[in-house]
Protein backbone atom coordinates (compact mmCIF):
# COMPACT_ATOMS: atom_id res chain seq x y z
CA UNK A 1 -1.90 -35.42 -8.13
CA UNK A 2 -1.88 -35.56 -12.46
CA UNK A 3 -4.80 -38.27 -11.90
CA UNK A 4 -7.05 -36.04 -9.88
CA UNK A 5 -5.69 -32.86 -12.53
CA UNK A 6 -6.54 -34.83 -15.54
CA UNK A 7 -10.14 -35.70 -13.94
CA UNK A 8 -10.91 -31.86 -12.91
CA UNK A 9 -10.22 -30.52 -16.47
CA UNK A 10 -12.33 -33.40 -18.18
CA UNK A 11 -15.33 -32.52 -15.68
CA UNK A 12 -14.44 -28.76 -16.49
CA UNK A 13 -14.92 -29.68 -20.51
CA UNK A 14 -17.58 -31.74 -19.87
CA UNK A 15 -20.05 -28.62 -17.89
CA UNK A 16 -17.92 -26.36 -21.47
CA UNK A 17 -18.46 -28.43 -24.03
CA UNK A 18 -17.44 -25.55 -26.25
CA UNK A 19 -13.67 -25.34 -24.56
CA UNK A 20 -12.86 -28.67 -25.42
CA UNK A 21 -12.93 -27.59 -29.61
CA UNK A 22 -10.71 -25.16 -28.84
CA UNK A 23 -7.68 -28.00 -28.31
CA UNK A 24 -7.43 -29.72 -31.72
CA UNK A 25 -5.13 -32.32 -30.78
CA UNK A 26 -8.63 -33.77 -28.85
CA UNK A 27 -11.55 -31.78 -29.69
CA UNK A 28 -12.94 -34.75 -31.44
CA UNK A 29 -11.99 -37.52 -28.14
CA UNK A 30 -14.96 -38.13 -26.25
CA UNK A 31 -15.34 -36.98 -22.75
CA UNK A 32 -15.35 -40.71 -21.45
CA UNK A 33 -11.78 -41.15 -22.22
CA UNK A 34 -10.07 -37.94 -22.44
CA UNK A 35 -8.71 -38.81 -19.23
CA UNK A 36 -6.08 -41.51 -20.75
CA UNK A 37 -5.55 -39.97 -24.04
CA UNK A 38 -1.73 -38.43 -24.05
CA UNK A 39 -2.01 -35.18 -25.66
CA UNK A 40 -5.17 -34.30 -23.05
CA UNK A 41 -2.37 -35.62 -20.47
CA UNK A 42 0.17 -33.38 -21.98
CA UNK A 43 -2.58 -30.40 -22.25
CA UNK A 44 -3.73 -30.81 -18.25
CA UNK A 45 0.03 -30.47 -16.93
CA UNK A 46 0.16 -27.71 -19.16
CA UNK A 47 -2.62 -26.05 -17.45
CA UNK A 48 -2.19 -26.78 -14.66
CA UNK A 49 1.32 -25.29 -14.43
CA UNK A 50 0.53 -21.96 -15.72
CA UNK A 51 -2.13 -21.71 -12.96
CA UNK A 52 0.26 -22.87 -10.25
CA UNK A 53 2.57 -20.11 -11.92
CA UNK A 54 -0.46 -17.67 -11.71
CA UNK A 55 -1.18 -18.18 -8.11
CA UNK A 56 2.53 -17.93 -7.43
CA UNK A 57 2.53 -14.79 -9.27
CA UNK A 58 -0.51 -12.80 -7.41
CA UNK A 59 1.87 -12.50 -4.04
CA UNK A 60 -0.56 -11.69 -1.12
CA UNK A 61 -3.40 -11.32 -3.49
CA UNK A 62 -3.79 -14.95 -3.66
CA UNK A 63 -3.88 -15.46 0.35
CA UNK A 64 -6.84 -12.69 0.47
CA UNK A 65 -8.19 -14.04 -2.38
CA UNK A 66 -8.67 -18.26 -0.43
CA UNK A 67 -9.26 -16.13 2.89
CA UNK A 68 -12.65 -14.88 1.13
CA UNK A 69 -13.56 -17.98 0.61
């Protein structure tokens, strides 16, 4: 699951370019291999925790929410 994590945020920095300056522990790794570099590894489980924590968080929000879909 970290592999296909680590690839969505790279795709989601490459279509922000912008986003990606904001993390200065990589802002200057290009796109190509942000996928193996450690602190973009460390950054993506970061992420992706607090959204797992987010979802958790909106209760029955978050099944109305994927239902709309």
């Amino acid at each position: 699951m970290m592999y296909v994590n680590r690839f969505s945020f790279a795709r989601y920095l490459a279509a922000n370019p912008e986003d990606q300056k904001k993390f200065k522990k990589f802002a200057q790794v290009p796109l190509t291999t942000l996928p193996s570099n450690l602190e973009f590894c460390t950054q993506t489980l970061t992420v992706m925790t607090f959204l797992e924590k987010l979802v958790e968080n909106m209760g029955g929000e978050s099944e109305s929410m994927m239902a709309a879909k």
